[in-house]
C-alpha atoms as a PDB file:
ATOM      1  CA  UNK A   1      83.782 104.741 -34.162  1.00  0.00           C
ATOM      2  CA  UNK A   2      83.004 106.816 -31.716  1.00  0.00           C
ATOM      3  CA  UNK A   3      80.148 108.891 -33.789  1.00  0.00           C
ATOM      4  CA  UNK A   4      79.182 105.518 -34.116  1.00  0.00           C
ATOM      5  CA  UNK A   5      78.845 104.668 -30.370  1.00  0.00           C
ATOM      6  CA  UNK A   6      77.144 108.012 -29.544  1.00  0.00           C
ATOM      7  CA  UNK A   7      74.328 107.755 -32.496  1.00  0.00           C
ATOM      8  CA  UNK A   8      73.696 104.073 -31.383  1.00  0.00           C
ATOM      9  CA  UNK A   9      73.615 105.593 -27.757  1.00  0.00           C
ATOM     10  CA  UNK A  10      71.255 108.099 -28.151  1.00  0.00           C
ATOM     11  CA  UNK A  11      68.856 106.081 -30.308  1.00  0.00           C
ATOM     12  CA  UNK A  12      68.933 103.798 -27.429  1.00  0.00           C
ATOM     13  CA  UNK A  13      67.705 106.511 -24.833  1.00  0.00           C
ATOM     14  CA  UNK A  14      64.784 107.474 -27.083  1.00  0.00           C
ATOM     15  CA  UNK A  15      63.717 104.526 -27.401  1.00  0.00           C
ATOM     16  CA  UNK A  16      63.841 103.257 -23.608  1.00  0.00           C
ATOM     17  CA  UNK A  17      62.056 106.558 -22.681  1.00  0.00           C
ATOM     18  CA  UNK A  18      58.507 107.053 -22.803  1.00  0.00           C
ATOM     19  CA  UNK A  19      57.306 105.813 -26.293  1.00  0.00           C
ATOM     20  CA  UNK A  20      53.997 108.247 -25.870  1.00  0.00           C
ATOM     21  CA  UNK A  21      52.799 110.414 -23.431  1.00  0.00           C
ATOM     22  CA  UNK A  22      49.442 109.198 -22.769  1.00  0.00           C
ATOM     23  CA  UNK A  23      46.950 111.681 -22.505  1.00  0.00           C
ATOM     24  CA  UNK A  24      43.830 111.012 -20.184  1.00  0.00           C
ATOM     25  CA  UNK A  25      41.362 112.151 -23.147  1.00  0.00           C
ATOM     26  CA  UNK A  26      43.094 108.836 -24.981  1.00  0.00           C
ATOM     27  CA  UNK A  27      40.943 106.580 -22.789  1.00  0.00           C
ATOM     28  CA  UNK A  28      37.409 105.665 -24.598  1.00  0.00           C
ATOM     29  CA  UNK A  29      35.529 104.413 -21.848  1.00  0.00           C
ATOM     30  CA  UNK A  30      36.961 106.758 -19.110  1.00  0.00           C
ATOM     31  CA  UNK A  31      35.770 109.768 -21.886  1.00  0.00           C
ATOM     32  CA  UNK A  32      32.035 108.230 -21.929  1.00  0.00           C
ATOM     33  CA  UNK A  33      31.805 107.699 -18.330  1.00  0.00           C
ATOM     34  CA  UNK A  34      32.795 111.414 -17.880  1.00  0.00           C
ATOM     35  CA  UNK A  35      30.743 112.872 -20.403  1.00  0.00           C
ATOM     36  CA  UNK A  36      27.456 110.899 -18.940  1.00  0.00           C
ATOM     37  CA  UNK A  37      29.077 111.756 -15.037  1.00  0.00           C
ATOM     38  CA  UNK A  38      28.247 108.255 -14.342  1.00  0.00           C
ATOM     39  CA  UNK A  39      31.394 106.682 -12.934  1.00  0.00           C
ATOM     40  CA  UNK A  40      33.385 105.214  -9.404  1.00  0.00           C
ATOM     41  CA  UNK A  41      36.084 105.405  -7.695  1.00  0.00           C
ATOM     42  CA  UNK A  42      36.737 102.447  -5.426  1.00  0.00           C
ATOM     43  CA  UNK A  43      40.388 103.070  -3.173  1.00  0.00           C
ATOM     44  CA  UNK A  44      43.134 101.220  -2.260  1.00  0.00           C
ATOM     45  CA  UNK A  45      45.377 103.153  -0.061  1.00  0.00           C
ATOM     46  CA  UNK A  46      44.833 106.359   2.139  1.00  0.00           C
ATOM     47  CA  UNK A  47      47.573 108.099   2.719  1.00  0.00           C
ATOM     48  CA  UNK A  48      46.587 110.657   6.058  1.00  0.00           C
ATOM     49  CA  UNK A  49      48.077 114.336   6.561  1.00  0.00           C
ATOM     50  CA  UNK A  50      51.359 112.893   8.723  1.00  0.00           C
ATOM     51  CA  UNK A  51      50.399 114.927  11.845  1.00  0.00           C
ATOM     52  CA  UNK A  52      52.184 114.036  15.557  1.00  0.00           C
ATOM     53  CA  UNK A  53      49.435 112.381  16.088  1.00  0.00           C
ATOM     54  CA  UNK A  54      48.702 109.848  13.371  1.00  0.00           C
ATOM     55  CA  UNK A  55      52.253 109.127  13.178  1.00  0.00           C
ATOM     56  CA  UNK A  56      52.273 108.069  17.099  1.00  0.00           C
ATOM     57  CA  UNK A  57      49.066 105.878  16.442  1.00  0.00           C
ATOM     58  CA  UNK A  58      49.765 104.721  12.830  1.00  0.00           C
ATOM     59  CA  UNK A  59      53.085 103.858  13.567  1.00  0.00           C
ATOM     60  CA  UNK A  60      52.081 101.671  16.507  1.00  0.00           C
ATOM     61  CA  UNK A  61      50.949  98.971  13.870  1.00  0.00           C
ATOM     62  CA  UNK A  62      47.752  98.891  15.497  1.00  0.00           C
ATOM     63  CA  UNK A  63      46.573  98.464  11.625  1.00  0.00           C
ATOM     64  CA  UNK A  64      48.497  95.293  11.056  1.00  0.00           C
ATOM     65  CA  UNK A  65      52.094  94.940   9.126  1.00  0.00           C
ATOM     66  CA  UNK A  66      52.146  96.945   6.116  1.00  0.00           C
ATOM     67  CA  UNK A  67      50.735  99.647   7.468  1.00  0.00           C
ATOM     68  CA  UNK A  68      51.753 103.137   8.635  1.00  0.00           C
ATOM     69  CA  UNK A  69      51.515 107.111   9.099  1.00  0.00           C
ATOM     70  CA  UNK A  70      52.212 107.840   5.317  1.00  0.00           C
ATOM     71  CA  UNK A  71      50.008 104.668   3.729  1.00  0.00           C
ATOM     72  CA  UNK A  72      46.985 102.790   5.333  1.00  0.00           C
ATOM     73  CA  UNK A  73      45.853  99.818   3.037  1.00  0.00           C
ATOM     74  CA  UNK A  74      42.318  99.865   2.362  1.00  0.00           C
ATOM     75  CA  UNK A  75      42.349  96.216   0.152  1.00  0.00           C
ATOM     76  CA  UNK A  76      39.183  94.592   1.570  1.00  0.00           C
ATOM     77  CA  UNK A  77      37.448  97.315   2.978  1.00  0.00           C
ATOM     78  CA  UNK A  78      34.823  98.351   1.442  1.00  0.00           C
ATOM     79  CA  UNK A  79      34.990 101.975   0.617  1.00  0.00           C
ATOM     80  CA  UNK A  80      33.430 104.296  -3.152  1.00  0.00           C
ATOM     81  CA  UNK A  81      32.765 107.207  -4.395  1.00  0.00           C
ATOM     82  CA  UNK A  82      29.873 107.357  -7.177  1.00  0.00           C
ATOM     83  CA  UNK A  83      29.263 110.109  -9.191  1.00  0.00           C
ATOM     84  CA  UNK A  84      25.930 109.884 -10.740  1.00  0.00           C
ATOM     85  CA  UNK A  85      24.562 112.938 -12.778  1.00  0.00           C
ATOM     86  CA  UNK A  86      24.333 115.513  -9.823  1.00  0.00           C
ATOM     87  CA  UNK A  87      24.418 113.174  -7.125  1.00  0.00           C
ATOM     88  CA  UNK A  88      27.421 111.989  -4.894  1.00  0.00           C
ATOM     89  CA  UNK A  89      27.166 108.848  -2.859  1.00  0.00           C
ATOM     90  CA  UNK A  90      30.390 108.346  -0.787  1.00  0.00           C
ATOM     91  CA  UNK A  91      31.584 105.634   2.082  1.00  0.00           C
ATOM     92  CA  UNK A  92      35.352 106.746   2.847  1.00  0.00           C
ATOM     93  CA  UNK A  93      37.341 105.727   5.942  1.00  0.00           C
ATOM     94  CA  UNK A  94      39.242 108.357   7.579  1.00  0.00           C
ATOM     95  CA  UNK A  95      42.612 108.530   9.227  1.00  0.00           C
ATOM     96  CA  UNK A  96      43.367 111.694  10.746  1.00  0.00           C
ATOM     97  CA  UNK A  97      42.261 114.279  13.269  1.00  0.00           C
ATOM     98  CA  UNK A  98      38.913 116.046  13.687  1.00  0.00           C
ATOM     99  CA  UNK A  99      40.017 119.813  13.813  1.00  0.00           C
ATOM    100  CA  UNK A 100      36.410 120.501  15.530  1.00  0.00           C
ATOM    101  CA  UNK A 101      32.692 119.683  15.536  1.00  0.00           C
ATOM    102  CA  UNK A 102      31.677 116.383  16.462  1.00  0.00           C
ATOM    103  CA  UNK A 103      28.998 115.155  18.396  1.00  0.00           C
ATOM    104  CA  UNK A 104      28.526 112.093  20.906  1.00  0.00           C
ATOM    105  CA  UNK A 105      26.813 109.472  19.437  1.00  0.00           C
ATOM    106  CA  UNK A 106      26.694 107.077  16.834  1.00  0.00           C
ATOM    107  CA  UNK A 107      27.835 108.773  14.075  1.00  0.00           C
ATOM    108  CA  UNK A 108      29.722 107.108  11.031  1.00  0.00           C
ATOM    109  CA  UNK A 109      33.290 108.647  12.198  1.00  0.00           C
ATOM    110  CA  UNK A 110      33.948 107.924   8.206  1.00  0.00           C
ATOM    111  CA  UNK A 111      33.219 110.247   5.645  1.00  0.00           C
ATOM    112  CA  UNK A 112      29.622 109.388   4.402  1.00  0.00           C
ATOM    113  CA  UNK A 113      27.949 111.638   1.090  1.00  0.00           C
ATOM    114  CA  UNK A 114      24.488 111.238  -0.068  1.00  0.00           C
ATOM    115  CA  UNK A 115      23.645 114.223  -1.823  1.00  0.00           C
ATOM    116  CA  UNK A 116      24.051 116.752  -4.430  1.00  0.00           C
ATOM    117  CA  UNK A 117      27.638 117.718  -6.119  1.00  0.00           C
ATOM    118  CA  UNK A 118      28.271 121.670  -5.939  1.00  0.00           C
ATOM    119  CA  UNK A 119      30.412 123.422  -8.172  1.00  0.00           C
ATOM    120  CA  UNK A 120      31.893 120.388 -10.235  1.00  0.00           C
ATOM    121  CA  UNK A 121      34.400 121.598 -12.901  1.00  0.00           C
ATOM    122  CA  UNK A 122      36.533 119.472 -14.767  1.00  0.00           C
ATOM    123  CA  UNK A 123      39.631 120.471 -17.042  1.00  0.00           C
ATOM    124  CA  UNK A 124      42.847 117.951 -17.998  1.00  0.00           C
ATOM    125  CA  UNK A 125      46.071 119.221 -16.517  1.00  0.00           C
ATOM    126  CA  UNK A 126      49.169 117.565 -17.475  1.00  0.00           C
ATOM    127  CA  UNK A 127      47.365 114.663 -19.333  1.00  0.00           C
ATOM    128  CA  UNK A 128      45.065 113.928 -16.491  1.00  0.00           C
ATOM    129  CA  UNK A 129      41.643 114.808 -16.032  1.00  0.00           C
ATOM    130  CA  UNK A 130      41.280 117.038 -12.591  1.00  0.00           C
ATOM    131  CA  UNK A 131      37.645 117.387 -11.535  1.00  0.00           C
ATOM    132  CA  UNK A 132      36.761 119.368  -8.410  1.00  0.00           C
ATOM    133  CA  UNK A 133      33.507 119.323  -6.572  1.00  0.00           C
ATOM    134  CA  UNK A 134      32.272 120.075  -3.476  1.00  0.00           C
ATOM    135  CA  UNK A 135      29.342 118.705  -1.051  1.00  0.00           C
ATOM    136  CA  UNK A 136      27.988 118.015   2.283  1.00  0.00           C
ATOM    137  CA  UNK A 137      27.721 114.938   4.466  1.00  0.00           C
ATOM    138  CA  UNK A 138      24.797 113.290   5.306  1.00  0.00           C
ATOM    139  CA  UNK A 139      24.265 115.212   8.276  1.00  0.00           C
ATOM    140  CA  UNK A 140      24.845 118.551   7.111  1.00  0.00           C
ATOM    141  CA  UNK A 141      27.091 119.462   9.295  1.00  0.00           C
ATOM    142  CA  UNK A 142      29.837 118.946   7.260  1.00  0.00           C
ATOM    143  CA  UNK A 143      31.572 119.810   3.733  1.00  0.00           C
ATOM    144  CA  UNK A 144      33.900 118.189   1.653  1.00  0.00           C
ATOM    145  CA  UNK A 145      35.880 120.020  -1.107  1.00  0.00           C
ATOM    146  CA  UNK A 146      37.261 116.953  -3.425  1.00  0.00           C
ATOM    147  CA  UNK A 147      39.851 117.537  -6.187  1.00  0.00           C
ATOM    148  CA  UNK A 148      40.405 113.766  -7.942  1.00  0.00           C
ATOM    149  CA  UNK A 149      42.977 113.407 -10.869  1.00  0.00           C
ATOM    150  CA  UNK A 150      41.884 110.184 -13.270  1.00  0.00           C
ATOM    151  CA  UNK A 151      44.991 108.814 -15.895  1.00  0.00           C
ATOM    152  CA  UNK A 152      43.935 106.755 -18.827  1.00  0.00           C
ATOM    153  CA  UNK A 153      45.391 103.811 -17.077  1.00  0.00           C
ATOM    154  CA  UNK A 154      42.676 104.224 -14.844  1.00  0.00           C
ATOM    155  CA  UNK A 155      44.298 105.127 -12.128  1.00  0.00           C
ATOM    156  CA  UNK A 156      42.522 107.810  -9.631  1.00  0.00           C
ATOM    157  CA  UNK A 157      44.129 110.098  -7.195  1.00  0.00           C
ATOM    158  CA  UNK A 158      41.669 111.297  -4.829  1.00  0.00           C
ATOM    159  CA  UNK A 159      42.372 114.372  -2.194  1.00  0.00           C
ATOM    160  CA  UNK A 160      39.207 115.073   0.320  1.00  0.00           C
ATOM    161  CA  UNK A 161      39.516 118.592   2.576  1.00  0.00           C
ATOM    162  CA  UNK A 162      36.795 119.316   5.085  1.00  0.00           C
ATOM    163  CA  UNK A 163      35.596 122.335   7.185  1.00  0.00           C
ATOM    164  CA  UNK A 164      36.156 120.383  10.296  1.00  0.00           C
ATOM    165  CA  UNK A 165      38.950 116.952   9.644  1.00  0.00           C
ATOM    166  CA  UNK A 166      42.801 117.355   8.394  1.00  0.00           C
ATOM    167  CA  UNK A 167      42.826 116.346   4.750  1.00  0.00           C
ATOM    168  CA  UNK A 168      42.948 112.661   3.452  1.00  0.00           C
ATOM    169  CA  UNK A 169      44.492 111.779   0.286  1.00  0.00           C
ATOM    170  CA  UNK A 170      43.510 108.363  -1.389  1.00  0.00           C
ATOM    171  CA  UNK A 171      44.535 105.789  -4.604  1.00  0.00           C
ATOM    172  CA  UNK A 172      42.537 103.663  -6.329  1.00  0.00           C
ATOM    173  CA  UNK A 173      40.705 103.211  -9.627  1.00  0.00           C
ATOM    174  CA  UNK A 174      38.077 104.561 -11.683  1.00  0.00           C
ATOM    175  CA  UNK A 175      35.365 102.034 -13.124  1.00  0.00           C
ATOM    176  CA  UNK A 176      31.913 102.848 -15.087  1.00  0.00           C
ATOM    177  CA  UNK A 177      28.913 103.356 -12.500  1.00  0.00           C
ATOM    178  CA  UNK A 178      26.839  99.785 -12.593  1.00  0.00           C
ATOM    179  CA  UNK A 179      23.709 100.159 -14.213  1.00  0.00           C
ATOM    180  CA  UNK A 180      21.583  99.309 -11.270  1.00  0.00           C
ATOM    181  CA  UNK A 181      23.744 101.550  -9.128  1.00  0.00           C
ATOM    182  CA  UNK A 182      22.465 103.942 -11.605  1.00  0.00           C
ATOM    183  CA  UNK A 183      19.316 106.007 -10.556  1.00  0.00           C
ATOM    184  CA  UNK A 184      19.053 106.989 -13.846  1.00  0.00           C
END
């Protein structure tokens, strides 16, 4: 009886375990839309470096309820990152500190892309596809080094450092570039 119990036991662990380990390449679309570069990444949380500083602020609700130092939703705000060919167009809030530069004036304090993608390099880790890139804000003044993970659920993990901002780290999803977003 009790060879019994522990067969039917262990049966009953492999099946209520993961049935498959999906592997990112297992996705169709997500495979075309890397192969032709041509994909976005829209987010839905950031999730700022916890500094003494964002804590005290974020913390403060001064975002609304839901919100704090660890996850800031961005549901409603509009926000991408499209990857087109060679080309990077980005509009990215930002929660966190500028480490230095800066100016006075009107400046987008978000992180804003329009330009060319340096050194992009993808590779699948752990059943996800990591792709790294780097490139500079509108101004010039600035550069990003961005390291995004994509599942085959779609789900995107997004990390943004900069030469002159604490890193940002944000979640969302990964959709196929619109055609007349295209400049293709």
């Amino acid at each position: 009886m009790k060879t019994i119990y522990l067969i039917v036991l262990s049966i009953l662990f492999v099946n209520c375990g993961s049935s498959k380990n999906t592997d990112a390449t297992t996705n169709a679309d997500l495979n075309t839309w890397l192969e032709a570069r041509e994909y976005q990444i829209e987010a839905t949380y950031a999730m700022p470096m916890n500094t003494a500083a964002v804590n005290a602020v974020l913390n403060s609700n001064i975002l609304g309820p839901g919100n704090n130092s660890a996850q800031v939703s961005l549901i409603g705000n509009p926000n991408f990152v499209k990857i087109d060919g060679d080309s990077i167009h980005a509009r990215l809030p930002y929660f966190g500190e500028r480490r230095m530069g800066g100016a006075y004036s009107t400046r987008d304090a978000g992180i804003t892309v329009n330009g060319l993608i340096r050194d992009y390099e993808q590779e699948i880790k752990k059943g996800m596809y990591v792709i790294t890139f780097s490139a500079r804000d509108t101004e010039g003044t600035e550069s990003y080094d961005f390291i995004l993970n994509l599942r085959s659920n779609l789900v995107a993990d997004l990390s943004v450092q900069s030469t002159q901002r604490t890193t940002i780290h944000y979640r969302g999803t990964v959709d196929q570039l619109k055609p007349e977003e295209s400049k293709k």
